[in-house]
PDB file of N, CA and C in Angstrom:
ATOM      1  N   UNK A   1     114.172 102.816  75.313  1.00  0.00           N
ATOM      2  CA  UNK A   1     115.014 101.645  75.453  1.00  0.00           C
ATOM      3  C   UNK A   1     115.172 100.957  74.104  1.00  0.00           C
ATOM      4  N   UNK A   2     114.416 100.732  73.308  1.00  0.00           N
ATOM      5  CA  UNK A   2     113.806 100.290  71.801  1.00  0.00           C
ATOM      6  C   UNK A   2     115.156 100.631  71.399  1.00  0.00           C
ATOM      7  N   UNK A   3     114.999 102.200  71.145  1.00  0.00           N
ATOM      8  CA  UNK A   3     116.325 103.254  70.163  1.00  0.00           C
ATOM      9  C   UNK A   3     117.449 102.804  70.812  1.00  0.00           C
ATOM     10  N   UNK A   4     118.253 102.322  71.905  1.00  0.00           N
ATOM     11  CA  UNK A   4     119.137 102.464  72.328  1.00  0.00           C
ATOM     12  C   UNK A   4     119.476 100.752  71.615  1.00  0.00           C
ATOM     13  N   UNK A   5     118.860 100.024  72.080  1.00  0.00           N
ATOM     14  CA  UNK A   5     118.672  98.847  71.596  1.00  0.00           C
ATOM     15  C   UNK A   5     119.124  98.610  70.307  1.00  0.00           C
ATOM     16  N   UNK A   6     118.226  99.515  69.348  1.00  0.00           N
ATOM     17  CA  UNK A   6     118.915  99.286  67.896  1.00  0.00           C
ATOM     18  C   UNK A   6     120.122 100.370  67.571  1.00  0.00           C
ATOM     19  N   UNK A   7     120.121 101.172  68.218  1.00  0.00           N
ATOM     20  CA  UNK A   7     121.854 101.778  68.325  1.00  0.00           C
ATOM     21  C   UNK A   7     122.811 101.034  68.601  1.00  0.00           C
ATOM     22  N   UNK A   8     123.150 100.266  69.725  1.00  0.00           N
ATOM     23  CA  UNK A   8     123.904  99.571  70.244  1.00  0.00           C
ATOM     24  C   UNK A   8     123.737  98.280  69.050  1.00  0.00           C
ATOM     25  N   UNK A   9     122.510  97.595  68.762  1.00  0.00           N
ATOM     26  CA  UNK A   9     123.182  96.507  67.489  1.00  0.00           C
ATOM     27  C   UNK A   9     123.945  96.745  66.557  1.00  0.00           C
ATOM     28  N   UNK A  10     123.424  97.804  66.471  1.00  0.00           N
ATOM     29  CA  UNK A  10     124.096  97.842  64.638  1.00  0.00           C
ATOM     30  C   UNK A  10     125.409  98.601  65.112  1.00  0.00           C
ATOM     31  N   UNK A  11     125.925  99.394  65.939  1.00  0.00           N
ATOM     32  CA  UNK A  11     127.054  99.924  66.520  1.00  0.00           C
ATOM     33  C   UNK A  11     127.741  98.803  66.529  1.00  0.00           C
ATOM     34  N   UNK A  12     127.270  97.926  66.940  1.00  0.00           N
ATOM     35  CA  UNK A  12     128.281  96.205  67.299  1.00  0.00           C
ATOM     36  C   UNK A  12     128.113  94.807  65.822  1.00  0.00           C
ATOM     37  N   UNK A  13     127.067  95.679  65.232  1.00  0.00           N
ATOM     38  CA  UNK A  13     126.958  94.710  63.919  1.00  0.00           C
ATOM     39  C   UNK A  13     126.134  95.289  62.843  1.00  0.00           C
ATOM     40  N   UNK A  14     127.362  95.858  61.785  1.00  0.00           N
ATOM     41  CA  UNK A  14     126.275  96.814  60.946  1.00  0.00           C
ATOM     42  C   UNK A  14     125.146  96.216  60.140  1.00  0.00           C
ATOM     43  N   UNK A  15     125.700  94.563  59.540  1.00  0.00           N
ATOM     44  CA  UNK A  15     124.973  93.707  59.097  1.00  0.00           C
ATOM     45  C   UNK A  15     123.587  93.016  59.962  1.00  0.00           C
ATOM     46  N   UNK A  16     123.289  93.638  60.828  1.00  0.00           N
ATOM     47  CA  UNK A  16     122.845  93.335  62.203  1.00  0.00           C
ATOM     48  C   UNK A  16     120.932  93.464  61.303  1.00  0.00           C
ATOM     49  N   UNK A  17     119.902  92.320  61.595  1.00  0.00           N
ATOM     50  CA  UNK A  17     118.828  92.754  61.570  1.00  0.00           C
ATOM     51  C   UNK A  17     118.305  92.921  62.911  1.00  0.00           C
ATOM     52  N   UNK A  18     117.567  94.054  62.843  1.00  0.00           N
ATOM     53  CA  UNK A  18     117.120  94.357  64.149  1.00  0.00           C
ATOM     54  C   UNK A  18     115.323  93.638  64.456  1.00  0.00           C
ATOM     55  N   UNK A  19     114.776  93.316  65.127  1.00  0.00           N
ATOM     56  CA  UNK A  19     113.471  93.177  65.382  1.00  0.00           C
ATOM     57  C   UNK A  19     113.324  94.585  65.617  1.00  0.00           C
ATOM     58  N   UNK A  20     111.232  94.055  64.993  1.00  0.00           N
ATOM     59  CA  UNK A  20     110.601  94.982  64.932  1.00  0.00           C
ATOM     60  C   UNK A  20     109.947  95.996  66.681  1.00  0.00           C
ATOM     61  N   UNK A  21     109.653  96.933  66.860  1.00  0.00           N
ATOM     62  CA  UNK A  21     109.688  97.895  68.004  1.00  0.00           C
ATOM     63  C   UNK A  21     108.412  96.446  68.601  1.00  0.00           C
ATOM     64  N   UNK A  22     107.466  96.096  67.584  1.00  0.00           N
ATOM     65  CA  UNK A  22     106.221  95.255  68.453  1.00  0.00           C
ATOM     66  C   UNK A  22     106.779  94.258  69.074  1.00  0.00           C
ATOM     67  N   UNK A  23     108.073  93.105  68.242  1.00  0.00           N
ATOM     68  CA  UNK A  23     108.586  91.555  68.787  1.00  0.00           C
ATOM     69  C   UNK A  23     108.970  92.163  70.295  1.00  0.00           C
ATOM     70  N   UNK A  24     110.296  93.832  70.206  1.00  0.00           N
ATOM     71  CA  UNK A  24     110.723  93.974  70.870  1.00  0.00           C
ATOM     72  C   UNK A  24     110.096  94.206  72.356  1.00  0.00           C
ATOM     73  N   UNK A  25     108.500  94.597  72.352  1.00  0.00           N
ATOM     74  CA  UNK A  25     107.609  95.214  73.591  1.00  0.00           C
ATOM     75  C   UNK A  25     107.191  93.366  73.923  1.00  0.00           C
ATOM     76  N   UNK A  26     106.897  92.712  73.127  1.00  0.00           N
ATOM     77  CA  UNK A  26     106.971  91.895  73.568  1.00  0.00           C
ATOM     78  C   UNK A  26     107.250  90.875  74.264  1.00  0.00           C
ATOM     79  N   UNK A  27     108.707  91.013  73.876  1.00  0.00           N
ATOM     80  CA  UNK A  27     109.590  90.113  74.440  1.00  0.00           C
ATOM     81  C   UNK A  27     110.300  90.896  76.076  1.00  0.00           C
ATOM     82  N   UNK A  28     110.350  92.097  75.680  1.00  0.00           N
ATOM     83  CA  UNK A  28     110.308  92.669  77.014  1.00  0.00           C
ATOM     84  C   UNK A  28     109.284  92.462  78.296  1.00  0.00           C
ATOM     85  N   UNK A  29     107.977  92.333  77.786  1.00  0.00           N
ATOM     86  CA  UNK A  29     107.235  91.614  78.437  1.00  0.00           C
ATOM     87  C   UNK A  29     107.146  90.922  79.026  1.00  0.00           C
ATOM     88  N   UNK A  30     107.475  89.535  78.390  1.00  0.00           N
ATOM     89  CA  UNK A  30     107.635  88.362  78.653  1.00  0.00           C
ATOM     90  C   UNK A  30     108.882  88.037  79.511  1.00  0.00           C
ATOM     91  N   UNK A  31     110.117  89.037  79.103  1.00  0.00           N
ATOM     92  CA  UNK A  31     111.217  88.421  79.834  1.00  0.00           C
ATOM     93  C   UNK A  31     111.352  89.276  80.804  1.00  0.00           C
ATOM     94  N   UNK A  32     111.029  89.942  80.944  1.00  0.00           N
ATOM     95  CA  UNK A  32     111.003  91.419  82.370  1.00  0.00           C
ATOM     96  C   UNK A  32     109.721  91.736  82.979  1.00  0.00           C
ATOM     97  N   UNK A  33     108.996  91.104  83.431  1.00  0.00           N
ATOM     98  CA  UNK A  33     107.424  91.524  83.473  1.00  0.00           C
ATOM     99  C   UNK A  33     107.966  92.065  84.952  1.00  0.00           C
ATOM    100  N   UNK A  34     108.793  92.536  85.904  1.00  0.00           N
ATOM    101  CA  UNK A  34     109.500  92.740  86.900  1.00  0.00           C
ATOM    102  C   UNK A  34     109.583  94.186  86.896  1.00  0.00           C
ATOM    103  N   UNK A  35     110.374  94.533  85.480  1.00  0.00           N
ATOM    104  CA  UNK A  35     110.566  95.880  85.704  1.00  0.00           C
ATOM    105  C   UNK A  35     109.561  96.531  84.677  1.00  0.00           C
ATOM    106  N   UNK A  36     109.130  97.642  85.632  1.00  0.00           N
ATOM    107  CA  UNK A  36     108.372  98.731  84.959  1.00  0.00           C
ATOM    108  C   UNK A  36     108.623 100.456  85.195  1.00  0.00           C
ATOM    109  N   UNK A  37     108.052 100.974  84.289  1.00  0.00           N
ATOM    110  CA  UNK A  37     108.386 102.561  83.927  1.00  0.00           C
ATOM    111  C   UNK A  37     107.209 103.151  85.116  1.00  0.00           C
ATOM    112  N   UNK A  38     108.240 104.046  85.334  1.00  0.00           N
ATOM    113  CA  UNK A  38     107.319 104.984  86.918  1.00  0.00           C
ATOM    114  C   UNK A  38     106.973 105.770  85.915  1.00  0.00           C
ATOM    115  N   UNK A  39     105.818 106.417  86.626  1.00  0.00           N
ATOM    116  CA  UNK A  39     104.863 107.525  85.875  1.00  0.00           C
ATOM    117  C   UNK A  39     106.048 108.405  86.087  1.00  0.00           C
ATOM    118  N   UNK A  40     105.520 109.972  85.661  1.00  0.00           N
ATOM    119  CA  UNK A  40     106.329 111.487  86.300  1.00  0.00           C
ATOM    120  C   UNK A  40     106.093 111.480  87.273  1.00  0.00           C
ATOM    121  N   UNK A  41     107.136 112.081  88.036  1.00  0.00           N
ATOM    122  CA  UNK A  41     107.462 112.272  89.461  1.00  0.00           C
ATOM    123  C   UNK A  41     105.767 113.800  89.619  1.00  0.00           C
ATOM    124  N   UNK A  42     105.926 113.637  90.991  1.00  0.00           N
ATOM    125  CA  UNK A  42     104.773 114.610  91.275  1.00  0.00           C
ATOM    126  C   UNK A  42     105.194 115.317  92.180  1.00  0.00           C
ATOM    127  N   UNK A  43     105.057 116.690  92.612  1.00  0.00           N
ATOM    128  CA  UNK A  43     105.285 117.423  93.707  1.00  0.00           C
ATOM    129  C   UNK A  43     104.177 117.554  94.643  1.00  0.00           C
ATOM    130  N   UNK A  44     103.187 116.720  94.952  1.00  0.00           N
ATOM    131  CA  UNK A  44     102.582 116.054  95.703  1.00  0.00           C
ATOM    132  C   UNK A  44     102.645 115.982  96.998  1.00  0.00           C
ATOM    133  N   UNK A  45     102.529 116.403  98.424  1.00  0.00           N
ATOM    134  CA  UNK A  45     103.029 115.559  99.361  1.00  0.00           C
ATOM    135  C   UNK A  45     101.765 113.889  99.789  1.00  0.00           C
ATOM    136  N   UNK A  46     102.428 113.743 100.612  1.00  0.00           N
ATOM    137  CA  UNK A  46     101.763 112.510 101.018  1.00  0.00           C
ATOM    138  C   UNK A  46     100.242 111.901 101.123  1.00  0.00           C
ATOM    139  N   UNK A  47      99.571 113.110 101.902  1.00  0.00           N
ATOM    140  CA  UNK A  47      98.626 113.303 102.113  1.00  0.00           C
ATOM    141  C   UNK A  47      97.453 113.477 100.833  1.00  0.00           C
ATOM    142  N   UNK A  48      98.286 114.472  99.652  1.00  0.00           N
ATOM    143  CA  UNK A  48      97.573 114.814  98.786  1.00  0.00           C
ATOM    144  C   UNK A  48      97.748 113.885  97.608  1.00  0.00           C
ATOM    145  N   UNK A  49      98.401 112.729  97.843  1.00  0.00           N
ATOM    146  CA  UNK A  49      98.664 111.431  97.253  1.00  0.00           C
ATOM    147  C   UNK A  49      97.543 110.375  97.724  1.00  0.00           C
ATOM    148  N   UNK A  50      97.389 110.520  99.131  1.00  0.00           N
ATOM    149  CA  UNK A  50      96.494 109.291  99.266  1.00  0.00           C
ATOM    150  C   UNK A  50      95.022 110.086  98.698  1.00  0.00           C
ATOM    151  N   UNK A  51      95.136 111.089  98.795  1.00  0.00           N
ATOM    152  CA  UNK A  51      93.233 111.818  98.353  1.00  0.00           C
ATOM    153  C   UNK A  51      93.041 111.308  96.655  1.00  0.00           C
ATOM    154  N   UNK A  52      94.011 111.758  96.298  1.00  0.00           N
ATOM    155  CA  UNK A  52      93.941 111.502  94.863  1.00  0.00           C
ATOM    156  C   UNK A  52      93.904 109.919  94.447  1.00  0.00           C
ATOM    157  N   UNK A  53      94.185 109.194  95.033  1.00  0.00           N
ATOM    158  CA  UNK A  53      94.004 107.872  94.758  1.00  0.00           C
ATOM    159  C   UNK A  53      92.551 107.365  95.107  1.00  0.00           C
ATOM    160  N   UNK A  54      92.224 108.252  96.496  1.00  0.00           N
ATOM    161  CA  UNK A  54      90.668 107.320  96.716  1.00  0.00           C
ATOM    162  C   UNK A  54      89.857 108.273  95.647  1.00  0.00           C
ATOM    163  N   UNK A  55      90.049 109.402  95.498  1.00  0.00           N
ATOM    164  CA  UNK A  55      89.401 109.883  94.399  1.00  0.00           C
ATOM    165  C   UNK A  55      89.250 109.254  93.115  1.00  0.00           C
ATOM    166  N   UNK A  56      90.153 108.843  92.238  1.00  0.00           N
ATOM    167  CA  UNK A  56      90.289 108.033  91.618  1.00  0.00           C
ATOM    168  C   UNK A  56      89.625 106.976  91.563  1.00  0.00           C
ATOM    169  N   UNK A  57      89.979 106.248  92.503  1.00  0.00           N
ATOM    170  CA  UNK A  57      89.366 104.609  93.250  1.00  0.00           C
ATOM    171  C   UNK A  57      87.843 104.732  93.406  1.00  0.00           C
ATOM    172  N   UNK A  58      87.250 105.863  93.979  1.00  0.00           N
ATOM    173  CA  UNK A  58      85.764 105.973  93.790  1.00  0.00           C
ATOM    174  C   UNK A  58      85.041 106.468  92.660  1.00  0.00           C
ATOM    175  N   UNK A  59      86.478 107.545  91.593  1.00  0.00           N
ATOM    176  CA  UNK A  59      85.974 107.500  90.045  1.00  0.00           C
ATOM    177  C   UNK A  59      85.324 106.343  89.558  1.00  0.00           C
ATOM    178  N   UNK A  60      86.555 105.535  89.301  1.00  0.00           N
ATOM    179  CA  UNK A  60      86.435 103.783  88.795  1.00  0.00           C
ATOM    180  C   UNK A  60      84.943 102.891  89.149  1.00  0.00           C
ATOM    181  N   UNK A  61      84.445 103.106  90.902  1.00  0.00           N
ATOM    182  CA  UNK A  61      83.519 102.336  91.050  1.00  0.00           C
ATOM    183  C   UNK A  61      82.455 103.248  90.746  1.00  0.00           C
ATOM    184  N   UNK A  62      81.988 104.335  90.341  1.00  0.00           N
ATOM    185  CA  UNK A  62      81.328 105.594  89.780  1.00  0.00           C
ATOM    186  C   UNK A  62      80.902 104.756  88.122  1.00  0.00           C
ATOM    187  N   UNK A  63      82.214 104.604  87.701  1.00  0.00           N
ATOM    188  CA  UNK A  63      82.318 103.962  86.271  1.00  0.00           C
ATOM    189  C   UNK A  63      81.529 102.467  86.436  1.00  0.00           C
ATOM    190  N   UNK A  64      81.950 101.912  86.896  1.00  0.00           N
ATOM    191  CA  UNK A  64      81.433 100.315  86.977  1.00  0.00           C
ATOM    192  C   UNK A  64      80.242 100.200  87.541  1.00  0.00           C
TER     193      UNK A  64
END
């Protein structure tokens, strides 16, 4: 999104300064905390979705 971002400025303003990729994660942050990036899709079915999560989930308390 970053690259497209500074494509599209300077496409529309060559004199254009762009912020840096960090202001930009930032401010995305702050002004979108709404939308977020899905992992990769999985060929998974349902079942072998919920195993892997309590697996996981009992990794974590394993850890702690």
């Amino acid at each position: 999104i970053y690259e497209d971002f500074v494509t599209t400025s300077r496409e529309l303003n060559s004199n254009v300064s762009v912020i840096s990729y960090k202001s930009f994660v930032r401010l995305w942050k702050n002004l979108t905390p709404h939308v977020k990036f899905m992992t990769s899709a999985t060929d998974l079915c349902d079942i072998c979705e919920i195993l892997k999560k309590k697996i996981q989930y009992a990794k974590n308390l394993d850890e702690k």
